[in-house]
C-alpha atoms as a PDB file:
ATOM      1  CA  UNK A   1       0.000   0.000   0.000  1.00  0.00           C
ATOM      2  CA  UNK A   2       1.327   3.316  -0.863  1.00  0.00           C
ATOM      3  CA  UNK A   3      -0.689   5.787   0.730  1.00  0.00           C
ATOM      4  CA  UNK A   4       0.697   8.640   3.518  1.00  0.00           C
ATOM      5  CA  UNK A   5      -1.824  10.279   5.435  1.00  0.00           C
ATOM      6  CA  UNK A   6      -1.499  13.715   6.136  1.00  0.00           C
ATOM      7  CA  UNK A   7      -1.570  15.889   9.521  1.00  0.00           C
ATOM      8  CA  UNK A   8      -3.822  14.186  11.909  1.00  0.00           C
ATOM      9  CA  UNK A   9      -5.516  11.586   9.868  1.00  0.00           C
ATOM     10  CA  UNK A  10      -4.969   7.685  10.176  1.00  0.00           C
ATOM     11  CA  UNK A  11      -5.412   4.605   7.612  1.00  0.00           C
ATOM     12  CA  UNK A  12      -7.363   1.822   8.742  1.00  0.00           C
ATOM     13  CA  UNK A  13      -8.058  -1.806   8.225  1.00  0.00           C
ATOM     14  CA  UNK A  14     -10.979  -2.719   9.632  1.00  0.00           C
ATOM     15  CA  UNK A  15     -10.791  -6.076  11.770  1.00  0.00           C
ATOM     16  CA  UNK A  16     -13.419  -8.863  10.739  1.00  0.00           C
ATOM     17  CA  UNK A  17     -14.641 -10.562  14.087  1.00  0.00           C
ATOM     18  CA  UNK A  18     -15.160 -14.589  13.993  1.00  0.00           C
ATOM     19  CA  UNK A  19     -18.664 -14.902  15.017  1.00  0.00           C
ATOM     20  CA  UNK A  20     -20.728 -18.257  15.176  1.00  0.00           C
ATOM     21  CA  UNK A  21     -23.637 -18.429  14.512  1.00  0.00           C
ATOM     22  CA  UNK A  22     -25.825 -21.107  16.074  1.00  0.00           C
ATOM     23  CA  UNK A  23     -29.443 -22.226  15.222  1.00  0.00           C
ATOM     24  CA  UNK A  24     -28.303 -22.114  10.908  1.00  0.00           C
ATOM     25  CA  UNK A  25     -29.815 -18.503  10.290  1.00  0.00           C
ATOM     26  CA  UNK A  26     -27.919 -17.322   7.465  1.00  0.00           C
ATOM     27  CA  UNK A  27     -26.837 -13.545   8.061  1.00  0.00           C
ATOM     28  CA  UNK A  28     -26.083 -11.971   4.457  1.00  0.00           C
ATOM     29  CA  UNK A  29     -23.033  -9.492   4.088  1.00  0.00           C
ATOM     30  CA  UNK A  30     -25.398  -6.686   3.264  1.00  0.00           C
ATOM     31  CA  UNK A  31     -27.086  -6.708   6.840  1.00  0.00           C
ATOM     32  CA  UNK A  32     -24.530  -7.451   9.027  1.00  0.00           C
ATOM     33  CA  UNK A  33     -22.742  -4.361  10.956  1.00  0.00           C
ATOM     34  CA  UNK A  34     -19.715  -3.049   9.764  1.00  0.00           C
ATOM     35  CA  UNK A  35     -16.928  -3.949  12.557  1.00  0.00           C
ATOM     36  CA  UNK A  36     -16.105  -1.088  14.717  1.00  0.00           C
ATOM     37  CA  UNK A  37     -12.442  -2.330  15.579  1.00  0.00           C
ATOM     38  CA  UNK A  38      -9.536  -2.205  13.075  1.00  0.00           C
ATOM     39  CA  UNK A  39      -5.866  -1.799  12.888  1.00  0.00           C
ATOM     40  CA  UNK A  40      -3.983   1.253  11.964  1.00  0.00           C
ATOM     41  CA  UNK A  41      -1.972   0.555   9.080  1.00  0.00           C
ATOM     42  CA  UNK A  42      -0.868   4.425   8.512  1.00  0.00           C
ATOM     43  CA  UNK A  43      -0.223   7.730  10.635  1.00  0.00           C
ATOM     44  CA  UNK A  44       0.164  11.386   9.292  1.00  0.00           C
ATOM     45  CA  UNK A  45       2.741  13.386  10.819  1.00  0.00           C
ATOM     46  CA  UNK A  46       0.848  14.891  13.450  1.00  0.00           C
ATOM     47  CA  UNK A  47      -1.557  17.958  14.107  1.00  0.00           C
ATOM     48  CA  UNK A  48      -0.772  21.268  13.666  1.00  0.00           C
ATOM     49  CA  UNK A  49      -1.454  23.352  15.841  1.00  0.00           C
ATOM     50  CA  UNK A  50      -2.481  27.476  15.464  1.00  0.00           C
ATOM     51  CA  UNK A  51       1.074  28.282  16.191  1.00  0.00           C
ATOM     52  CA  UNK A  52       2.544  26.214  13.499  1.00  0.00           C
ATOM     53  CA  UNK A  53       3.777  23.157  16.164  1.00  0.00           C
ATOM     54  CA  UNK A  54       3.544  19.746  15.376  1.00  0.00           C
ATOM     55  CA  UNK A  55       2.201  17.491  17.751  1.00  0.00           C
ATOM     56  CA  UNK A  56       2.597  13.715  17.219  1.00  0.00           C
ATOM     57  CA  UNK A  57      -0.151  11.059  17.662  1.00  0.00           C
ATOM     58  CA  UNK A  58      -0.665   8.713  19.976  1.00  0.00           C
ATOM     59  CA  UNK A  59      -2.271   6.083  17.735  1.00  0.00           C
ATOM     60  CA  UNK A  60       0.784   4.065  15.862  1.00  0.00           C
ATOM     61  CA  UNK A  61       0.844   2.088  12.811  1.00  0.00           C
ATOM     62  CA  UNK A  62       0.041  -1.625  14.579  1.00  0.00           C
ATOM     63  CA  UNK A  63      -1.922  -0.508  17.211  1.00  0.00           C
ATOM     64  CA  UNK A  64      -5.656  -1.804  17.734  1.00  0.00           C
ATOM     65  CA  UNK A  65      -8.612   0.875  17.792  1.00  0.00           C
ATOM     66  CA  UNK A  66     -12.334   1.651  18.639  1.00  0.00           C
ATOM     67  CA  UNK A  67     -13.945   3.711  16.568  1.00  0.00           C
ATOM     68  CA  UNK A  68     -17.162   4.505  16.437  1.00  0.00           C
ATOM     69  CA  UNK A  69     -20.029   3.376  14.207  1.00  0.00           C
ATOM     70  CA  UNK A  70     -20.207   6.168  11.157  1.00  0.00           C
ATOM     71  CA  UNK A  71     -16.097   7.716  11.627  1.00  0.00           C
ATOM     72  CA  UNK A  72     -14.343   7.981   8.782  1.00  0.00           C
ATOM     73  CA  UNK A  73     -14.519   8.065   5.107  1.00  0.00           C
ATOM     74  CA  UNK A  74     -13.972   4.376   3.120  1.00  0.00           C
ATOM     75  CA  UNK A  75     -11.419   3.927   0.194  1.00  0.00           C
ATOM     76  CA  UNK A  76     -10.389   0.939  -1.650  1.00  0.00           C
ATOM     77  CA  UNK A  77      -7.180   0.940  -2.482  1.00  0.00           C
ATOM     78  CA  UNK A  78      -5.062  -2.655  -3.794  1.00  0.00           C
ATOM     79  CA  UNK A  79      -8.455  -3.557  -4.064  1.00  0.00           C
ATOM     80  CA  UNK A  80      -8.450  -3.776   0.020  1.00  0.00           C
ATOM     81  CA  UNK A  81     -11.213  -1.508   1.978  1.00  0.00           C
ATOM     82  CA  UNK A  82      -9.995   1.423   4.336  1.00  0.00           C
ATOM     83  CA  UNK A  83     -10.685   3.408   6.586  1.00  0.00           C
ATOM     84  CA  UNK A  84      -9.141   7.069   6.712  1.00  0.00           C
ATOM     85  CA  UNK A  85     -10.308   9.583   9.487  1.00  0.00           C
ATOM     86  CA  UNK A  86      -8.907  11.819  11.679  1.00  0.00           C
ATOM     87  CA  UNK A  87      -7.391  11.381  15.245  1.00  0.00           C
ATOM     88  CA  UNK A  88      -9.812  12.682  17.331  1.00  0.00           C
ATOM     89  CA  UNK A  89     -12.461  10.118  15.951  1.00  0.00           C
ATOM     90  CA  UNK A  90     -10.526   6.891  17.735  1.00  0.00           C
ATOM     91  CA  UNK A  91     -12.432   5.916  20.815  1.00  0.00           C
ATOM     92  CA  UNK A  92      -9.607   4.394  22.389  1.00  0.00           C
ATOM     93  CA  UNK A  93      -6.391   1.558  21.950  1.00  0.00           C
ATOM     94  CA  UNK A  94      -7.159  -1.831  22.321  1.00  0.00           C
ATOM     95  CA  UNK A  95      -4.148  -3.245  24.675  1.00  0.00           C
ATOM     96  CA  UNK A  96      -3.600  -6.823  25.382  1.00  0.00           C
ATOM     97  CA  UNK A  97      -4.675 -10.262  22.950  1.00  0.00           C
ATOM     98  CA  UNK A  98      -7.344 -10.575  20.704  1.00  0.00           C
ATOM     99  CA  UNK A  99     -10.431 -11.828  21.618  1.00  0.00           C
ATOM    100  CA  UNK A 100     -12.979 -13.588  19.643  1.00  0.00           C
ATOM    101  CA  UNK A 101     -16.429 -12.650  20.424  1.00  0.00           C
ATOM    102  CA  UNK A 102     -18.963 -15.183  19.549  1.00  0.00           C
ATOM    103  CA  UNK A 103     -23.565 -14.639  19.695  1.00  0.00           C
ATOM    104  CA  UNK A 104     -24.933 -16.755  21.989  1.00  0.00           C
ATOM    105  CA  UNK A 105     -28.679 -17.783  20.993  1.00  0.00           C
END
């Protein structure tokens, strides 16, 4: 992927989630929720500030995120889906192992 985003905005692969579904109800990709958890794959330089400074992000390329439902805009790019938005929209890090989440009936 060649893609550098600029100031405060972020690259995103969103994460698919593993679910199970029990009972055989067949879910079809157009109604199921987009996931709201993906990995940063890409970090602009930073936010500038009304004095010029630079201030670095927090997020960094490998790091888990929440974001919320409607952030961002999609691209395609490598024919791979995206997600780039801005800083402020991340919810928060994910720290520790992956867990699957799975639908109880």
């Amino acid at each position: 992927m060649n893609i550098r985003p600029l100031y405060d905005r972020i690259v995103v692969k969103r994460i698919e989630q593993q679910e199970q579904m029990q009972g055989g109800l067949y879910i079809p990709d157009t109604a199921k929720e987009k996931p709201q958890e993906g990995e940063v794959v890409a970090v602009g330089k930073g936010k500038r500030l009304e004095d010029g400074k630079v201030v670095a992000l927090d997020v960094q390329v490998g790091d888990r995120i929440l974001f919320g439902k409607y952030s961002g805009s999609d691209i395609k790019l490598d024919s791979e889906e995206y997600l780039i938005m801005r800083e402020d929209e991340v919810l928060g890090i994910l720290v520790g192992p992956a867990v699957k989440k799975s639908k109880a009936a």
